[in-house]
Protein backbone atom coordinates (compact mmCIF):
# COMPACT_ATOMS: atom_id res chain seq x y z
CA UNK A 1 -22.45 -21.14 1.68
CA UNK A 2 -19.05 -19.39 1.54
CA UNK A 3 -16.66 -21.88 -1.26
CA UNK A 4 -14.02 -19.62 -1.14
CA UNK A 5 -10.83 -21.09 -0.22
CA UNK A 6 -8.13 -19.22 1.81
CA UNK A 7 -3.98 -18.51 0.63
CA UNK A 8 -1.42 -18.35 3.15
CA UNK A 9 1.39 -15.59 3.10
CA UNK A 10 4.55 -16.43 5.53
CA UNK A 11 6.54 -13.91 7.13
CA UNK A 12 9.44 -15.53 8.06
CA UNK A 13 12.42 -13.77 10.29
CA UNK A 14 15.74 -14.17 9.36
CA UNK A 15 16.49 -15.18 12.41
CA UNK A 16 14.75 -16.25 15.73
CA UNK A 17 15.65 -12.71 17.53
CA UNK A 18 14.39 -10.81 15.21
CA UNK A 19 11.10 -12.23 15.16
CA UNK A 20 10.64 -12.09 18.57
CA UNK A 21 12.19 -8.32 18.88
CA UNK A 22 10.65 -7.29 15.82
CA UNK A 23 7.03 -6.75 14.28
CA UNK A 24 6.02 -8.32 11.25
CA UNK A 25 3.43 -7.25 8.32
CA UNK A 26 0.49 -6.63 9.35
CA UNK A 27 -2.86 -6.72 7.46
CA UNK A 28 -3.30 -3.20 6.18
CA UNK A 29 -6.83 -3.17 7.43
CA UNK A 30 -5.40 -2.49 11.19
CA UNK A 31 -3.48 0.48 9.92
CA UNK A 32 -6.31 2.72 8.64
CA UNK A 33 -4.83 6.08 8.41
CA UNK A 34 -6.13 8.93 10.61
CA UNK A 35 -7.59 11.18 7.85
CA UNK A 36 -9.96 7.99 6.80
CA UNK A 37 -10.99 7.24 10.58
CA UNK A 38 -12.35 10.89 10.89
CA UNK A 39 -13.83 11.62 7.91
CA UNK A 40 -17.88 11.68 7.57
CA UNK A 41 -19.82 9.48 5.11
CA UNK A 42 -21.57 12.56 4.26
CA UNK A 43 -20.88 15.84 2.76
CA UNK A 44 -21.01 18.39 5.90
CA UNK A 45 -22.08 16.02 7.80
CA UNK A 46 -25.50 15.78 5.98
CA UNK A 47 -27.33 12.42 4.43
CA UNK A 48 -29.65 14.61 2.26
CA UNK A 49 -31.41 14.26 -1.10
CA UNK A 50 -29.62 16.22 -3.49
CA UNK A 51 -31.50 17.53 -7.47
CA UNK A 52 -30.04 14.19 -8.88
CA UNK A 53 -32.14 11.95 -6.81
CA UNK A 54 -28.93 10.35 -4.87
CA UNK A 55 -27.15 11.36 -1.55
CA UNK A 56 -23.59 13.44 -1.11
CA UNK A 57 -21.50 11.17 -0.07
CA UNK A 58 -17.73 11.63 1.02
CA UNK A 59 -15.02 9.00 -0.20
CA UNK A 60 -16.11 7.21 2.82
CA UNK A 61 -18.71 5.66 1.01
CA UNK A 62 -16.18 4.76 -1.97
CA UNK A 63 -15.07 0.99 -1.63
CA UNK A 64 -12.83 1.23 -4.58
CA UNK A 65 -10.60 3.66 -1.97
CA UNK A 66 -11.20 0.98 0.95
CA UNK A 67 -10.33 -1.78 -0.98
CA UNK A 68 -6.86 0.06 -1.75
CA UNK A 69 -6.47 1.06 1.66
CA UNK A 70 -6.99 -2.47 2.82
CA UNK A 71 -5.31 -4.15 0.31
CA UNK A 72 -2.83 -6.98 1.74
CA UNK A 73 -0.29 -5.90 4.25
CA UNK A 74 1.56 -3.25 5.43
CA UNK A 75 5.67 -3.50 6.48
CA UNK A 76 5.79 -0.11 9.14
CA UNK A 77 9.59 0.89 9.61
CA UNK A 78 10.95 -0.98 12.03
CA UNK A 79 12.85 1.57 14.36
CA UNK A 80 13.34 5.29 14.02
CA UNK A 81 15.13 6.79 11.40
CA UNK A 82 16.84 9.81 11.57
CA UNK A 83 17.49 11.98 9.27
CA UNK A 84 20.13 14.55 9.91
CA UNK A 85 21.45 16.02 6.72
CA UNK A 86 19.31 16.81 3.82
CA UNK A 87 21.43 18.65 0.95
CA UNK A 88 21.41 17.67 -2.99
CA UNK A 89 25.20 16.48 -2.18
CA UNK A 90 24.40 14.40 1.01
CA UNK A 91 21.83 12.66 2.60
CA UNK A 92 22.76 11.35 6.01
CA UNK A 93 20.44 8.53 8.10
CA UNK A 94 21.11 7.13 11.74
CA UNK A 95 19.13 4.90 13.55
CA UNK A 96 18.76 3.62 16.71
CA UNK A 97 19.29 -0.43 16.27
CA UNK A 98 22.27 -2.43 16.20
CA UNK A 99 21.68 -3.94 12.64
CA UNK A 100 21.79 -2.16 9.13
CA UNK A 101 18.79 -0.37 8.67
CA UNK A 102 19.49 1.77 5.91
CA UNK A 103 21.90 1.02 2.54
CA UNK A 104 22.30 3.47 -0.51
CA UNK A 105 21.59 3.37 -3.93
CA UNK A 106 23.43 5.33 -6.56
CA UNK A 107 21.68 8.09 -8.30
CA UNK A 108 22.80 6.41 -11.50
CA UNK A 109 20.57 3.79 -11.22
CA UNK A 110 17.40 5.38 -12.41
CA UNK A 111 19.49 8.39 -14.10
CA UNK A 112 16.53 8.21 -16.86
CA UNK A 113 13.67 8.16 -14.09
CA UNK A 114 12.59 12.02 -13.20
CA UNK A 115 11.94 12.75 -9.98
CA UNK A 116 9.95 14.88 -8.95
CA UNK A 117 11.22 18.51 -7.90
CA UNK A 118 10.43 17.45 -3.88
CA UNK A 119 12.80 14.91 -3.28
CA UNK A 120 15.89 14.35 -2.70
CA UNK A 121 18.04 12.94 -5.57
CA UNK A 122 19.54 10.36 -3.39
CA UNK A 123 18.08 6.79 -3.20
CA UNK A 124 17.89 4.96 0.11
CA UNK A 125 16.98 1.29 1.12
CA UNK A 126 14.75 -0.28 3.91
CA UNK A 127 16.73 -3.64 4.91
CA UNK A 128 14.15 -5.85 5.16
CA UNK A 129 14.76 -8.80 7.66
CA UNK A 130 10.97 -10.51 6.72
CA UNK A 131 11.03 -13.09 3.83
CA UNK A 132 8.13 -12.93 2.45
CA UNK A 133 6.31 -16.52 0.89
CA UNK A 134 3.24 -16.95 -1.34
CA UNK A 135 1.99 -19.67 -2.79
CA UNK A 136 3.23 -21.24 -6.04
CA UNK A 137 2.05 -18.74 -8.64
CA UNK A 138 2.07 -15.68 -6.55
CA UNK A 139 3.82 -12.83 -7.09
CA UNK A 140 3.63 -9.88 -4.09
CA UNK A 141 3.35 -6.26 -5.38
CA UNK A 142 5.36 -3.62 -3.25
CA UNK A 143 4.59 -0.08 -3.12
CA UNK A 144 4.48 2.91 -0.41
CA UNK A 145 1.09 2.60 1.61
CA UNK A 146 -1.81 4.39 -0.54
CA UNK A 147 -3.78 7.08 0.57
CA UNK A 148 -1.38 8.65 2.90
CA UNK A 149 -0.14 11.52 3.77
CA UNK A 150 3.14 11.09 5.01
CA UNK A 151 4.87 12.57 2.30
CA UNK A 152 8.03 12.83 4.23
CA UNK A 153 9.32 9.59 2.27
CA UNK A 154 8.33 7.69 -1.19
CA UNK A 155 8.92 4.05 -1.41
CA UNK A 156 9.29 2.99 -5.24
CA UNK A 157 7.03 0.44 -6.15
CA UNK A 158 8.18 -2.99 -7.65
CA UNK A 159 6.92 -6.83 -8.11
CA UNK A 160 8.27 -9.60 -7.07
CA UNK A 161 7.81 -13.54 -7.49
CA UNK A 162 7.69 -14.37 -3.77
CA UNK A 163 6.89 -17.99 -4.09
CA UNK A 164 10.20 -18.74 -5.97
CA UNK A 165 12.71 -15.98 -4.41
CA UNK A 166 14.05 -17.28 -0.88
CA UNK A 167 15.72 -14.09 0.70
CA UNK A 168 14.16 -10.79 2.12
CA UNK A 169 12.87 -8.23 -0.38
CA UNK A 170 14.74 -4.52 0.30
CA UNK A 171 12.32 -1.50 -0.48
CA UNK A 172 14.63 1.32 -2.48
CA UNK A 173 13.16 5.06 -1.60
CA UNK A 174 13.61 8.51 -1.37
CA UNK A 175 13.17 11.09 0.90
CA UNK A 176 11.42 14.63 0.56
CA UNK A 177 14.48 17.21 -0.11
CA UNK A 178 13.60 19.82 2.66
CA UNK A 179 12.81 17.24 5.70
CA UNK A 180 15.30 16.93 8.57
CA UNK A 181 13.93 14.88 11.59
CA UNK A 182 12.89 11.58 12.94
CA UNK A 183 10.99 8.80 10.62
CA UNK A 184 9.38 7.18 14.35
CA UNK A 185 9.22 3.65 14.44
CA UNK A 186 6.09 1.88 13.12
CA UNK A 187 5.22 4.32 10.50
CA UNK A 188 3.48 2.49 7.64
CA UNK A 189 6.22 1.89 5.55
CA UNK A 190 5.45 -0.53 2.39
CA UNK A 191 2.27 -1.79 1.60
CA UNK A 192 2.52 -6.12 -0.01
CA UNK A 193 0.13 -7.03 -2.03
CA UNK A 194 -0.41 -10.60 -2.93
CA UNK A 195 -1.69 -11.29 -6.74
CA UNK A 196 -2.34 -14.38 -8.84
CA UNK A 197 0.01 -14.52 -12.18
CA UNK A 198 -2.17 -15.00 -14.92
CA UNK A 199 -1.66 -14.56 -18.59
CA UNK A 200 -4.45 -12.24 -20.07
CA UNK A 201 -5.39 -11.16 -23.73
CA UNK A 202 -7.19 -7.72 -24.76
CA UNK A 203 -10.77 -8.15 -26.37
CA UNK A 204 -12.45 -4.94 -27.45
CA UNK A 205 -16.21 -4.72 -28.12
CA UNK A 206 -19.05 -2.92 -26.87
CA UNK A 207 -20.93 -3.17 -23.65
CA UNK A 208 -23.69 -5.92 -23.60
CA UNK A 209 -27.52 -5.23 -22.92
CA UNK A 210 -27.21 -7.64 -20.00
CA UNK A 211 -24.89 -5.43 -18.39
CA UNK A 212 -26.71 -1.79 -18.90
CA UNK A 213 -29.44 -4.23 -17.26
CA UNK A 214 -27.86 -4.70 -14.58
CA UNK A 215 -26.78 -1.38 -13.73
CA UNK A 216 -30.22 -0.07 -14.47
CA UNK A 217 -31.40 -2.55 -12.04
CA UNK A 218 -28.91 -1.32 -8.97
CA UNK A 219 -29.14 2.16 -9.52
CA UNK A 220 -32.92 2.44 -8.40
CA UNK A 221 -31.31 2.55 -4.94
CA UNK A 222 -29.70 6.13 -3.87
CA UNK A 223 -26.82 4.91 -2.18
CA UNK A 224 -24.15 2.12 -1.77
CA UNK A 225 -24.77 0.98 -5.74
CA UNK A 226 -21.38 -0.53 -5.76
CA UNK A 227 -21.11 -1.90 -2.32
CA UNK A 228 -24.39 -3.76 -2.52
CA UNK A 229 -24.32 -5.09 -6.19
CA UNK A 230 -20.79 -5.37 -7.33
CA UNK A 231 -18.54 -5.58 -4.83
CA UNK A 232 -16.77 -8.86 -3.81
CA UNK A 233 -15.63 -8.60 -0.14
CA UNK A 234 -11.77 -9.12 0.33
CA UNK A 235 -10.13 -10.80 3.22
CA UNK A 236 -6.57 -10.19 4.16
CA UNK A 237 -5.47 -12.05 7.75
C-alpha cells in the first residue's frame, strides 16, 4: 500500500486576466523534448548481448536522465520574443504582448562571473506574472530546462524560499551572441523544482558489506539494474 503523502505547489496569477489569457507551469513530464521522444532504447536499434554479459543500451534506458528531465515543472515563455539586434554594445528584444515581458540587467552585476565566449554579455529578464507557493519548508530551485538543446538562450539558475516570498520570481538570462530571430511562444523556458530544506552533515567511511550485497544481488539481471532495484518513482502533477 502506497503511504506516501502528496505536496501541493500553487501557481497563482497576478491577476485574474492573466490566468485566464495565460498558461501556467506545467509538469515537466508533458514537455519531453524531441531528441528524447525519438531516440531508441538500444544502440542501433539492437537489444543484443554484448562480451560483458549486459545489453547496449542508449540513455533511454538511464533514469537518472529521466528523472532530470521530469523533474518538477517547466515555465515555457509566454509570448514570442524577438530578438532584433545582437551586438556586444546592444541587445534589443520586442514582443508581441501588451505587458513587460522583458527588463535588463546590468553587466556589472556578475562582472566576476565569466561567461562563456557564446553569449552575449548583456543580461535579460523573463517577467514572471506566476507566484509560485510551496509548502512551509520548501524552497523551489530555478534553472533553464535540462537536457535541451535550445541553446539559443541560458537561463541562470537560482533558489528561492517560495513558501515565505509572496511576489513572482523573475528568471535573469542571456542570450547566444550570434542569434537574431524569434524566441516562439511556449518554448520551455525555466524548469521549478520543488525541494525539502534540510540541514545535512558529511560522514565519510567506507562502503558496507550489506550494500556490495545488494548490488551483487541486482546485477544478476542484464538490464534495468537501477530502474528495478533502486529507483524510487517521482510524481510531479
Amino acid at each position: 500500500m502506497d503511504t506516501s503523502t502528496s505536496m501541493k505547489i500553487q501557481f497563482l496569477a497576478v491577476d485574474e486576466q492573466y490566468g485566464k489569457c495565460f498558461d501556467p507551469p506545467v509538469p515537466a513530464s508533458s514537455l519531453l523534448p524531441q531528441w528524447y521522444k525519438e531516440q531508441g532504447l538500444w544502440v542501433d536499434g539492437e537489444k543484443r548481448i554484448m562480451d560483458n554479459g549486459k545489453y547496449p543500451s542508449t540513455v533511454k534506458n538511464c533514469m537518472p536522465v529521466l528523472d532530470c528531465l521530469t523533474a518538477g515543472y517547466v515555465l515555457s515563455l509566454p509570448s514570442d520574443l524577438h530578438v532584433t539586434e545582437n551586438t556586444p554594445d546592444s541587445l534589443s528584444t520586442v514582443w508581441p504582448v501588451d505587458y513587460k515581458l522583458i527588463e535588463s540587467h546590468s553587466p556589472e552585476q556578475i562582472s566576476s562571473f565569466v561567461l562563456d565566449d557564446v553569449w552575449n554579455p548583456s543580461v535579460l529578464k523573463l517577467v514572471n506574472r506566476w507566484v509560485i507557493k510551496t509548502p512551509p519548508g520548501y524552497s523551489t530551485m530555478f534553472l533553464s530546462p535540462m537536457w535541451r538543446t535550445d541553446y539559443r538562450f541560458q537561463a541562470f539558475c537560482g533558489i528561492v524560499d517560495t513558501d515565505t516570498f509572496p511576489r513572482p520570481v523573475n528568471f535573469p538570462f542571456v542570450v547566444r551572441k550570434d542569434f537574431v530571430g524569434t524566441i516562439e511562444n511556449n518554448t520551455p523556458f525555466v524548469q521549478l523544482i520543488p525541494f525539502k530544506r534540510d540541514e545535512w552533515e558529511t560522514e565519510i567511511g567506507v562502503v558496507s558489506e550489506e550494500d556490495e550485497n545488494l548490488w551483487t544481488r541486482a546485477t544478476r539481471s542484464s538490464a534495468h539494474v537501477y530502474k528495478n532495484n533502486f529507483r524510487t518513482l517521482k510524481r510531479w502533477g
